[in-house]
PDB file of N, CA and C in Angstrom:
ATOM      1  N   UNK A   1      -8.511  10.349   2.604  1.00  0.00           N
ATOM      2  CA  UNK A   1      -8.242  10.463   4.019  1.00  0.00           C
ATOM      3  C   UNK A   1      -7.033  11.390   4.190  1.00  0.00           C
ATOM      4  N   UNK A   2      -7.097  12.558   5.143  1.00  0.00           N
ATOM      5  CA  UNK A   2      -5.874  13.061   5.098  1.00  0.00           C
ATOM      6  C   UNK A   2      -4.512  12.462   5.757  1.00  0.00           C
ATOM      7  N   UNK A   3      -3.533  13.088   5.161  1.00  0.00           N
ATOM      8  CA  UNK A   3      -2.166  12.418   5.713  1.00  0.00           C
ATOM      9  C   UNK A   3      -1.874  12.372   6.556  1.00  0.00           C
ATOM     10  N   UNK A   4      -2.024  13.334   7.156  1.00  0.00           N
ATOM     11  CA  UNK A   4      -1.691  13.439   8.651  1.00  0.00           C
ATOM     12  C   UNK A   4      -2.561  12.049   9.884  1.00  0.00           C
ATOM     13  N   UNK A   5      -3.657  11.656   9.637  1.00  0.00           N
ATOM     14  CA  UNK A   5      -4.133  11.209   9.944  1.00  0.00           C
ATOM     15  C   UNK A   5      -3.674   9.250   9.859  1.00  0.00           C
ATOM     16  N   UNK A   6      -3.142   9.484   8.565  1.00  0.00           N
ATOM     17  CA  UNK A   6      -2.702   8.316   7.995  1.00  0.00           C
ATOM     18  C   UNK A   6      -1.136   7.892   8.710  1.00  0.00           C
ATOM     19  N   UNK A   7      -0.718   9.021   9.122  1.00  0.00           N
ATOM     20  CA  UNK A   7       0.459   8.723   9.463  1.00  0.00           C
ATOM     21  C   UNK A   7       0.586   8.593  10.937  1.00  0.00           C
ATOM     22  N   UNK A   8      -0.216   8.803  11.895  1.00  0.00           N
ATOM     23  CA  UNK A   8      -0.767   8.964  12.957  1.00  0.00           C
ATOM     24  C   UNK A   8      -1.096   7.433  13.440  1.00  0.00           C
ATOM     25  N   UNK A   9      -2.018   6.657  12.759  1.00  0.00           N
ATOM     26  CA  UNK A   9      -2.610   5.470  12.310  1.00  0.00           C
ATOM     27  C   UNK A   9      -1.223   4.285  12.580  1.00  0.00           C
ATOM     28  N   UNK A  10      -0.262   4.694  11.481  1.00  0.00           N
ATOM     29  CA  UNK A  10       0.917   3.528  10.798  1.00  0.00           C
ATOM     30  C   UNK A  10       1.744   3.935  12.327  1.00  0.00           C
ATOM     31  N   UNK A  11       1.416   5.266  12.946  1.00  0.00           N
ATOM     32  CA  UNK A  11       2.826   5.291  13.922  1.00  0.00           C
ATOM     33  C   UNK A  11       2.320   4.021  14.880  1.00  0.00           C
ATOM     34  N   UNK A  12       0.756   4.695  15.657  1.00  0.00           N
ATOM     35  CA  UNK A  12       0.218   3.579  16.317  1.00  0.00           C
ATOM     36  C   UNK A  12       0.238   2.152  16.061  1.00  0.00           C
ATOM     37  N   UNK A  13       0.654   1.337  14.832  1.00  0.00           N
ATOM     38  CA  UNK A  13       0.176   0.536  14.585  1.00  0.00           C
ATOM     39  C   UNK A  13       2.278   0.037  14.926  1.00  0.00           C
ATOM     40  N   UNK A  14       3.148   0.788  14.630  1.00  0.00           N
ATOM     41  CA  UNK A  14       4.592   0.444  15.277  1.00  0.00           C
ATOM     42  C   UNK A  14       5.501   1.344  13.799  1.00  0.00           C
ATOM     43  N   UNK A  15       5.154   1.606  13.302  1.00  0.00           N
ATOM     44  CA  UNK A  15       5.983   1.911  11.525  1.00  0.00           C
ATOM     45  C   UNK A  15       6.111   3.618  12.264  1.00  0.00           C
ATOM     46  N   UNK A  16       7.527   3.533  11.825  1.00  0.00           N
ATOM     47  CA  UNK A  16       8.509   4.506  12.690  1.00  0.00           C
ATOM     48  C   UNK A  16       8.540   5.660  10.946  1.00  0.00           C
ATOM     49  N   UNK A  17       8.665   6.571  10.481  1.00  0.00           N
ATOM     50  CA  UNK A  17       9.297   7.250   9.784  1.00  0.00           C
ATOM     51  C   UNK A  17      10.914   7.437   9.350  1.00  0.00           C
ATOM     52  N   UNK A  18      11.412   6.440   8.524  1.00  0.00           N
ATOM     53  CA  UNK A  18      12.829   6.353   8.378  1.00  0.00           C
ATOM     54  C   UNK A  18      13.503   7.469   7.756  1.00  0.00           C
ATOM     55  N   UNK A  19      12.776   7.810   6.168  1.00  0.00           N
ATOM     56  CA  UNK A  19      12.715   9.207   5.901  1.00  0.00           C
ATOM     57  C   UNK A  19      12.076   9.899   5.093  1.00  0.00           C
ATOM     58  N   UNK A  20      12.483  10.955   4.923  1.00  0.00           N
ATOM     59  CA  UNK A  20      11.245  11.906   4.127  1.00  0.00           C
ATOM     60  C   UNK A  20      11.761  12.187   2.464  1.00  0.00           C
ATOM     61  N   UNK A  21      11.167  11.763   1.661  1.00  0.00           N
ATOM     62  CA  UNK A  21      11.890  12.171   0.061  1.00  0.00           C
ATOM     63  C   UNK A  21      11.103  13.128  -0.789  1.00  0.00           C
ATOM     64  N   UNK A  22      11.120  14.451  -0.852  1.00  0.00           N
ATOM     65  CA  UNK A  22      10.258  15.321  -1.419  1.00  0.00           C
ATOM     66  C   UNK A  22       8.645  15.423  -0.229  1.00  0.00           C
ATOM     67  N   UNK A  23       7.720  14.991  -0.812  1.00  0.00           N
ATOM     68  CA  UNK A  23       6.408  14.860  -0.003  1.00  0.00           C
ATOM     69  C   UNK A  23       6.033  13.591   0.240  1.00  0.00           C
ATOM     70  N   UNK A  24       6.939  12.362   0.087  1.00  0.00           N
ATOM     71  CA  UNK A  24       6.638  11.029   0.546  1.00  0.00           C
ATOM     72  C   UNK A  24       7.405  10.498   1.878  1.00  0.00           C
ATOM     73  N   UNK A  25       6.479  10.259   2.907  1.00  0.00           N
ATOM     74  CA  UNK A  25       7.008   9.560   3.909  1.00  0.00           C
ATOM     75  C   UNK A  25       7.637   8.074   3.578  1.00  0.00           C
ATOM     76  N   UNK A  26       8.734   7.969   4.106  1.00  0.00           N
ATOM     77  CA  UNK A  26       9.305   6.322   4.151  1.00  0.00           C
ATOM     78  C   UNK A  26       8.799   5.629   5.655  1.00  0.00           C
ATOM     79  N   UNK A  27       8.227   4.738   5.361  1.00  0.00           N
ATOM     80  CA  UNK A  27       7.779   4.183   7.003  1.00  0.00           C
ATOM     81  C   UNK A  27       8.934   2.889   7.424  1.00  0.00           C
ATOM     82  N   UNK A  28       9.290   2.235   8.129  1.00  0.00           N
ATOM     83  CA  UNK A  28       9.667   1.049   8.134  1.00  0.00           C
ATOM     84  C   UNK A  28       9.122   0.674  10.391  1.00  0.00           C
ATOM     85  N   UNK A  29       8.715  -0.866  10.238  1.00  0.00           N
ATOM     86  CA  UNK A  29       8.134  -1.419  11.181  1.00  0.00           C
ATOM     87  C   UNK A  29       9.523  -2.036  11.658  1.00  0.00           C
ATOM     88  N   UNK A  30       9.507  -2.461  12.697  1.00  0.00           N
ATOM     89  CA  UNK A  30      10.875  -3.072  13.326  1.00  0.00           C
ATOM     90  C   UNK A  30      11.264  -4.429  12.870  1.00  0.00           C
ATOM     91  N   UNK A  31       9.718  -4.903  12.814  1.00  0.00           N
ATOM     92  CA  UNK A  31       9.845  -6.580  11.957  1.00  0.00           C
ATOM     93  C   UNK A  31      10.316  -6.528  10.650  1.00  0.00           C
ATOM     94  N   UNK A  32      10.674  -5.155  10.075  1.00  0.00           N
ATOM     95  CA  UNK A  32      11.430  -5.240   8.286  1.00  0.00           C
ATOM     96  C   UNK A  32      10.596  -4.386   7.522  1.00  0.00           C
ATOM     97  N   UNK A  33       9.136  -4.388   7.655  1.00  0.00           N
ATOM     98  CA  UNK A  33       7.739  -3.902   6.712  1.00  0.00           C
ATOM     99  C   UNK A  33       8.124  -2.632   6.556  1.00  0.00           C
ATOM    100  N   UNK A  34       8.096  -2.423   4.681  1.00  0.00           N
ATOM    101  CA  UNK A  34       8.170  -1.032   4.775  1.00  0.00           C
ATOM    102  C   UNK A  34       7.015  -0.524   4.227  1.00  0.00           C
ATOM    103  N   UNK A  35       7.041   0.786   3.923  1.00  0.00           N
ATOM    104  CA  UNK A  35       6.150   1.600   3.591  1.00  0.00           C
ATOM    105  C   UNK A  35       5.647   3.044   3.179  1.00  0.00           C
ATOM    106  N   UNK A  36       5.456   3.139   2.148  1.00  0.00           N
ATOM    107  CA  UNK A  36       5.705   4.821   1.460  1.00  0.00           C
ATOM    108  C   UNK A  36       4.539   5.732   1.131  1.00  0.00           C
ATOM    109  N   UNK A  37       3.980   6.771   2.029  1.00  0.00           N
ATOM    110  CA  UNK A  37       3.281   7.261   1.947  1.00  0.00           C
ATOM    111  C   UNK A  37       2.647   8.798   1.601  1.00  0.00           C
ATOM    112  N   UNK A  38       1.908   9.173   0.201  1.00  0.00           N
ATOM    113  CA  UNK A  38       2.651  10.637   0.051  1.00  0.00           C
ATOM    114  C   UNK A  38       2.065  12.041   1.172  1.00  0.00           C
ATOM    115  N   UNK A  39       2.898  12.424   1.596  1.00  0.00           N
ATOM    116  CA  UNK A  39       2.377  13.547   2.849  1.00  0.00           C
ATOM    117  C   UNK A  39       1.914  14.732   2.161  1.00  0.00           C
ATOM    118  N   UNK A  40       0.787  14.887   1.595  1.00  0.00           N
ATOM    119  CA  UNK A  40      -0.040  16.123   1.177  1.00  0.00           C
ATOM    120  C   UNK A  40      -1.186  16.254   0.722  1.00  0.00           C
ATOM    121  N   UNK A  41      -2.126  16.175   1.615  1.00  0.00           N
ATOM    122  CA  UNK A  41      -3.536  16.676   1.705  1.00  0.00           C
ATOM    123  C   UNK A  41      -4.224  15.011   1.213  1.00  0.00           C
ATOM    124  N   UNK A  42      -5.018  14.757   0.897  1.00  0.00           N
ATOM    125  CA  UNK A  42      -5.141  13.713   1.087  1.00  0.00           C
ATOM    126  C   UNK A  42      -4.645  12.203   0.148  1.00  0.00           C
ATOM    127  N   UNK A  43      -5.095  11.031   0.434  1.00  0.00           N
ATOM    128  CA  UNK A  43      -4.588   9.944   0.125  1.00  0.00           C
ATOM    129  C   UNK A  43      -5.414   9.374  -0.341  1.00  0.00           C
ATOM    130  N   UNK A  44      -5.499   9.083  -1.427  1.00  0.00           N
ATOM    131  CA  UNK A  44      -7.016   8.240  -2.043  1.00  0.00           C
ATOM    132  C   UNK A  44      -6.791   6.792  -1.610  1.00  0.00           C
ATOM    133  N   UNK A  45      -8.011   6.871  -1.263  1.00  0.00           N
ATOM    134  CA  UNK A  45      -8.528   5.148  -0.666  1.00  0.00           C
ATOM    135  C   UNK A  45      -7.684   3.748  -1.419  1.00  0.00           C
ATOM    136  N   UNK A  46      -7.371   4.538  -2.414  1.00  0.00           N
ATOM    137  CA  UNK A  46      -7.360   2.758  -2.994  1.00  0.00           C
ATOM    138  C   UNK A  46      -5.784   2.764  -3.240  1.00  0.00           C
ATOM    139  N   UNK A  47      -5.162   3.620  -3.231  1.00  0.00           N
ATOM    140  CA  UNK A  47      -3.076   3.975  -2.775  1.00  0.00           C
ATOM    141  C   UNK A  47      -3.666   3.236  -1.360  1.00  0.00           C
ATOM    142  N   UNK A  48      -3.689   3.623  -0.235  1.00  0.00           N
ATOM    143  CA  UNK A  48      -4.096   3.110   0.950  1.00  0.00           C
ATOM    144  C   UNK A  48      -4.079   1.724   0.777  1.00  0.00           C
ATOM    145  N   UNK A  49      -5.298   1.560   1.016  1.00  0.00           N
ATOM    146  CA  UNK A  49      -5.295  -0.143   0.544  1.00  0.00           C
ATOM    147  C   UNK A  49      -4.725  -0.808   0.124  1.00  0.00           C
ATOM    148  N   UNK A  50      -3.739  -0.570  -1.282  1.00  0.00           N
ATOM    149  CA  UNK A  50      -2.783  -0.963  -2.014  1.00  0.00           C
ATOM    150  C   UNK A  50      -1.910  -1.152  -1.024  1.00  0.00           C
ATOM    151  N   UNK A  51      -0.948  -0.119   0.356  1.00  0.00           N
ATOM    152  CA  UNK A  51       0.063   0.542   0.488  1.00  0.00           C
ATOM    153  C   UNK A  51      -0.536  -0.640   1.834  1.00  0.00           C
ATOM    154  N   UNK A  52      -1.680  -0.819   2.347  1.00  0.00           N
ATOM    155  CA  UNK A  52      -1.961  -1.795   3.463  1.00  0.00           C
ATOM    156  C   UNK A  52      -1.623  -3.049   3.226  1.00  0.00           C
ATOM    157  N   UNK A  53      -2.245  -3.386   1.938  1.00  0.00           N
ATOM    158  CA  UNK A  53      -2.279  -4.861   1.537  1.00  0.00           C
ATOM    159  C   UNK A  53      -0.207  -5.095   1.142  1.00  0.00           C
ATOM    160  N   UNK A  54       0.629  -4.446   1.019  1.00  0.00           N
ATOM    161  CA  UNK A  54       1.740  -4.742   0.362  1.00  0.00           C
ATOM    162  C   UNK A  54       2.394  -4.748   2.176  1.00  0.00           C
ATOM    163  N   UNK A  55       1.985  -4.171   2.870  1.00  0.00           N
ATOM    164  CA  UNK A  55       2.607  -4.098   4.598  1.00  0.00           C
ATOM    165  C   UNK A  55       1.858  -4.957   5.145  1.00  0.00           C
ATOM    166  N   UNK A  56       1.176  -5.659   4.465  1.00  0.00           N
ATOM    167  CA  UNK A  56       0.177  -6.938   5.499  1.00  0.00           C
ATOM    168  C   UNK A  56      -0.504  -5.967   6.643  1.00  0.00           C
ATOM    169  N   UNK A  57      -1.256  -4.935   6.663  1.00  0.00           N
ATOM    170  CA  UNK A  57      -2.036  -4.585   7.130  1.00  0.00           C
ATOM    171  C   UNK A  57      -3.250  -4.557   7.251  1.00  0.00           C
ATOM    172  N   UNK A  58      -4.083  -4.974   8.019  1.00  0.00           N
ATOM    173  CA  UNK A  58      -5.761  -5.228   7.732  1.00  0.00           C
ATOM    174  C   UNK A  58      -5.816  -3.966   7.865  1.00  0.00           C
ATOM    175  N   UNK A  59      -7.724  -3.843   6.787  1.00  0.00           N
ATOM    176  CA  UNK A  59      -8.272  -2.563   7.090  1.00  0.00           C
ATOM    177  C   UNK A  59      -8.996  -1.893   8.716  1.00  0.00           C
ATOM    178  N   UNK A  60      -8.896  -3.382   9.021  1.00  0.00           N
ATOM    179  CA  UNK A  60      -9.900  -3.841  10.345  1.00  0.00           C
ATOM    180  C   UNK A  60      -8.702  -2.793  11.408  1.00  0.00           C
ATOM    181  N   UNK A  61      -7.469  -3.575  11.437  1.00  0.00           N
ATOM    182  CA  UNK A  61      -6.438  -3.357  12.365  1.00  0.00           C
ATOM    183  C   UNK A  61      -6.337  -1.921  12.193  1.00  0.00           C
ATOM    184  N   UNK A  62      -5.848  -0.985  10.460  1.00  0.00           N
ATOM    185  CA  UNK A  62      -6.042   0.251  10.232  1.00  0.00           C
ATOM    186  C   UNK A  62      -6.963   1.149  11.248  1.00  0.00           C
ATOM    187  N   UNK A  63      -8.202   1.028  10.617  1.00  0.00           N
ATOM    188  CA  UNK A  63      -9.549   1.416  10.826  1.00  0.00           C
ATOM    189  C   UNK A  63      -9.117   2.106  12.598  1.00  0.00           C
ATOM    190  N   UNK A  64      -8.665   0.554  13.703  1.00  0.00           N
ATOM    191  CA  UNK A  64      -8.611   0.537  14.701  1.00  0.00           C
ATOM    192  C   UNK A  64      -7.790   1.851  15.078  1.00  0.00           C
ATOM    193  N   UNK A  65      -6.681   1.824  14.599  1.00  0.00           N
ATOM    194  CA  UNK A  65      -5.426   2.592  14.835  1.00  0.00           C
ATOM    195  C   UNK A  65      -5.684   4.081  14.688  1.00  0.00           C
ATOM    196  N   UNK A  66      -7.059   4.869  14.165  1.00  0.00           N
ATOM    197  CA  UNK A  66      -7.088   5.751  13.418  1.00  0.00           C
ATOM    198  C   UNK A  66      -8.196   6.151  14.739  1.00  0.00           C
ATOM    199  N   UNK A  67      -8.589   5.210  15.598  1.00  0.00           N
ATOM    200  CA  UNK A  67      -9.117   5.894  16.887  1.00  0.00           C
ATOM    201  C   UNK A  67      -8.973   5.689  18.320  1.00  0.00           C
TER     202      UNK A  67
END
């Protein structure tokens, strides 16, 4: 899935961009949840998932956010 898209998704969903380290986004949610995502071309499914399941994110809720 591309990044851009992914990051688009986590903004909608409340996860703000704290900061940027080389090509990895730092996300953090206001409730504490963080989250690190790498910004370049795409993101294989299963980093994702991994990177959902460790932020208590459903794929369901994801999925939602991405339209």
């Amino acid at each position: 899935m591309p990044s851009r898209r992914v990051v688009r998704a986590l903004e909608r969903l409340g996860f703000g961009v704290r900061k940027v380290e080389g090509s990895h986004y730092h996300f953090r949610h206001p409730d504490g949840r963080r989250l690190v995502i790498p910004f370049h071309g795409e993101v294989r499914v299963g980093l994702l998932l991994d990177s959902l399941k460790l932020a208590n994110i459903t794929w369901e809720a994801f999925e939602e956010a991405l339209h």
